[in-house]
C-alpha atoms as a PDB file:
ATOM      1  CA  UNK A   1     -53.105 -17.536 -23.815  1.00  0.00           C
ATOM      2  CA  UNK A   2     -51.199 -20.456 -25.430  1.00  0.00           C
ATOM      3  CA  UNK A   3     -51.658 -21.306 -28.931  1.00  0.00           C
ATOM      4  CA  UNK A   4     -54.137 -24.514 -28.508  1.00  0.00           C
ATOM      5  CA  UNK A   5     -57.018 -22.173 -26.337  1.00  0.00           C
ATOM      6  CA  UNK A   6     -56.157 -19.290 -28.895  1.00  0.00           C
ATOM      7  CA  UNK A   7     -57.305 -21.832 -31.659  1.00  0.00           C
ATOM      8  CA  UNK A   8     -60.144 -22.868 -29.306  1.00  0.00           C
ATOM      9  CA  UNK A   9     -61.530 -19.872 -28.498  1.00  0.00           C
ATOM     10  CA  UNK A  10     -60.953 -19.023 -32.425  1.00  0.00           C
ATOM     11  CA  UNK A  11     -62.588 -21.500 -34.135  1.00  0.00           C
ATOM     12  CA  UNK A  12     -64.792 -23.048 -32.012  1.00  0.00           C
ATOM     13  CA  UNK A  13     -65.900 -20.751 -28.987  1.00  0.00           C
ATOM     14  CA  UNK A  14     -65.970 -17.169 -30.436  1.00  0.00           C
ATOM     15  CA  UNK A  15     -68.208 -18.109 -33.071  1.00  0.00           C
ATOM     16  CA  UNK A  16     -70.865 -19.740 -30.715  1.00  0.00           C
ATOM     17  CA  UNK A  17     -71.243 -16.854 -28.935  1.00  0.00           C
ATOM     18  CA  UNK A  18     -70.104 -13.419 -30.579  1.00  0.00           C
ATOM     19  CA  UNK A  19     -73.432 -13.250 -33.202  1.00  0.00           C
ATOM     20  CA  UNK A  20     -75.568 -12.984 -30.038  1.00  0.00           C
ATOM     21  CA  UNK A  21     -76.177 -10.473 -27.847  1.00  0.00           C
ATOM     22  CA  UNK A  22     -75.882 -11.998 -24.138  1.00  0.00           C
ATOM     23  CA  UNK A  23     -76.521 -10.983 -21.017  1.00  0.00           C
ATOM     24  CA  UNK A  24     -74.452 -12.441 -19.251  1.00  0.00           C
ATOM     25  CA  UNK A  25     -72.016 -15.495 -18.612  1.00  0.00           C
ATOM     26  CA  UNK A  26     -74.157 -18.532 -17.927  1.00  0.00           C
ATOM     27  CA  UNK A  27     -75.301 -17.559 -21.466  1.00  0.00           C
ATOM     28  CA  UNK A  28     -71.723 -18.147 -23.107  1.00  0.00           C
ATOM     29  CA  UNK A  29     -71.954 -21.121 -20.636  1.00  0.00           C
ATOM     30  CA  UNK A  30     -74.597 -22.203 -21.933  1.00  0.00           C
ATOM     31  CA  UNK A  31     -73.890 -21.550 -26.149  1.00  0.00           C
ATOM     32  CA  UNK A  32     -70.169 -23.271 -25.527  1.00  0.00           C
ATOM     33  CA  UNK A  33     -71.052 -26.521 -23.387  1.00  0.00           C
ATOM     34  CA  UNK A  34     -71.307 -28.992 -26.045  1.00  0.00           C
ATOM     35  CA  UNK A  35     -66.879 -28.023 -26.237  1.00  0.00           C
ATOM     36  CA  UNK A  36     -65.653 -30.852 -24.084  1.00  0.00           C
ATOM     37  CA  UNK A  37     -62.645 -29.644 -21.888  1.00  0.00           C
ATOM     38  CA  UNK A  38     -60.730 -26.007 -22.653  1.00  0.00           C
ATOM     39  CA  UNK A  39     -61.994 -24.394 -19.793  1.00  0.00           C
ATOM     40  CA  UNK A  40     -59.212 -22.038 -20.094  1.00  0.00           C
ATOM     41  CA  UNK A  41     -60.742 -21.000 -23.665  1.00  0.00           C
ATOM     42  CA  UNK A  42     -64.325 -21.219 -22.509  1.00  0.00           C
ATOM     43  CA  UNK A  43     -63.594 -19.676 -19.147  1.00  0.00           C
ATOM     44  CA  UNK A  44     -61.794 -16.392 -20.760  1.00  0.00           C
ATOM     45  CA  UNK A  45     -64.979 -15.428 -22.743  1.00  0.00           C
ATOM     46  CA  UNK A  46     -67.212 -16.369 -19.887  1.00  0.00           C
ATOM     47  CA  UNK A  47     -65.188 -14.465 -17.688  1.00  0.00           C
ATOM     48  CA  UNK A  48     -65.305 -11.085 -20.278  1.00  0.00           C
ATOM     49  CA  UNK A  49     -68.790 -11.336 -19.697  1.00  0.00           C
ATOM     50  CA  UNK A  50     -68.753 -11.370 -15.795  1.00  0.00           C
ATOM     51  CA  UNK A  51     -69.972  -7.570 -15.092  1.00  0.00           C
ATOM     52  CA  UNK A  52     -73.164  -9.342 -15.027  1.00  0.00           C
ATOM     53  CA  UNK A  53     -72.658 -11.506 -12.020  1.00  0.00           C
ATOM     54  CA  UNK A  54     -70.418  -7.751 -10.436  1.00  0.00           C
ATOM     55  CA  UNK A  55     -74.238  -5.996 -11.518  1.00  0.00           C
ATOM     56  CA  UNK A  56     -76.135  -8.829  -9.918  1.00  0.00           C
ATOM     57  CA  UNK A  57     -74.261  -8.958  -6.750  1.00  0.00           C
ATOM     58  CA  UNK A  58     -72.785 -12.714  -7.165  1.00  0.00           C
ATOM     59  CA  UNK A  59     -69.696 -14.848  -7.834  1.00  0.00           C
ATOM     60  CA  UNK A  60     -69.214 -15.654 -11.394  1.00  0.00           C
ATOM     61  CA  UNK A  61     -69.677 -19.238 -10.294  1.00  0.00           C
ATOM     62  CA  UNK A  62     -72.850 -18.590  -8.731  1.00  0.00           C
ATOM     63  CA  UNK A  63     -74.368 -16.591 -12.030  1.00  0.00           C
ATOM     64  CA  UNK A  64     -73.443 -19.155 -14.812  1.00  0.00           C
ATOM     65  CA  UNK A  65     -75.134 -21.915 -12.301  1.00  0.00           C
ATOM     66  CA  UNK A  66     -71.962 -23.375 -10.459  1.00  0.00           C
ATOM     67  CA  UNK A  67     -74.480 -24.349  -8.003  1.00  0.00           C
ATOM     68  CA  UNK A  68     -73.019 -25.194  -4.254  1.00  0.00           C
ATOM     69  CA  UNK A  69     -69.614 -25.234  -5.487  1.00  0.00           C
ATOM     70  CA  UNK A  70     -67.476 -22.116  -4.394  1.00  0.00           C
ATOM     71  CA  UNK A  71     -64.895 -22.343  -7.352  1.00  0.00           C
ATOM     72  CA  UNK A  72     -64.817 -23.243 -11.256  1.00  0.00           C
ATOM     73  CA  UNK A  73     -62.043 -25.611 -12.261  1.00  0.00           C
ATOM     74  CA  UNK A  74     -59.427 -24.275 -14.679  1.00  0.00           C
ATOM     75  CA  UNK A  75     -55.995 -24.738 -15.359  1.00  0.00           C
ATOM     76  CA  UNK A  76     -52.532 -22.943 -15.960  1.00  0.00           C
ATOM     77  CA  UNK A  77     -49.267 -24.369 -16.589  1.00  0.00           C
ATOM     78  CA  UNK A  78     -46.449 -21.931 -14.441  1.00  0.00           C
ATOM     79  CA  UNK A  79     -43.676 -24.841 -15.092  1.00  0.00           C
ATOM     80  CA  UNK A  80     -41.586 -26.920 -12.388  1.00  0.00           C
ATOM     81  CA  UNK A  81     -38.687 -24.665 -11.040  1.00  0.00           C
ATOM     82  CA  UNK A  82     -36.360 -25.993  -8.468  1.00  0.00           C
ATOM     83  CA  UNK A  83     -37.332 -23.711  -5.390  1.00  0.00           C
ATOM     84  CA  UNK A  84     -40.428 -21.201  -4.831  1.00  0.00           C
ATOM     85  CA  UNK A  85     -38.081 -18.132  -5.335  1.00  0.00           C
ATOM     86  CA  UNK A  86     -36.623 -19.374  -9.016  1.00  0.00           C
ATOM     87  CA  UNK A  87     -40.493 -20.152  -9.652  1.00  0.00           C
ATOM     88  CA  UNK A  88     -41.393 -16.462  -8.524  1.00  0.00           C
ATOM     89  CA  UNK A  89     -38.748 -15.114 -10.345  1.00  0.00           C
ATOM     90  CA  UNK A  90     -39.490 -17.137 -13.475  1.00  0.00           C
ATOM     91  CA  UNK A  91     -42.919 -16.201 -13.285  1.00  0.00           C
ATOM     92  CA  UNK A  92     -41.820 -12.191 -13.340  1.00  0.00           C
ATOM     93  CA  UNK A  93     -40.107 -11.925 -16.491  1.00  0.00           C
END
């Protein structure tokens, strides 16, 4: 996790949501929406959470309400690299 989501989740997310006891992830959905952007921070705790949507038979899209939309936008950063085997390779270490 890179330092500005560590900070994120820190300051901001964690505290919305560890002093409850949740059932699942639409509930840390939920508690952290107000955060505008950081999905990566929001995402990882929402994610923790997902044995819920595994119990309930679902995508974790489908139980924290993604509606008709098959995926959740996030982002990651793997860097530019000059071919796909010095990106693999880059990516390995």
């Amino acid at each position: 996790m890179d330092r500005s989501a560590w900070l994120i989740v820190r300051d901001y997310v964690a505290p919305r949501v560890l002093k409850y006891e949740l059932m699942g992830p639409e509930e840390t959905a939920s508690r952290t929406s107000h955060i505008r952007g950081h999905l990566m921070a929001r995402g990882g705790l929402e994610a923790a959470s997902g044995p819920a949507a595994r119990q309930n038979g679902v995508s974790l899209a489908k139980q924290i309400g993604g509606g008709s939309r098959d995926e959740i936008g996030c982002g990651v950063s793997i860097g530019i690299q000059d071919s796909v085997r010095s990106l693999i390779k880059e990516n390995r270490n």
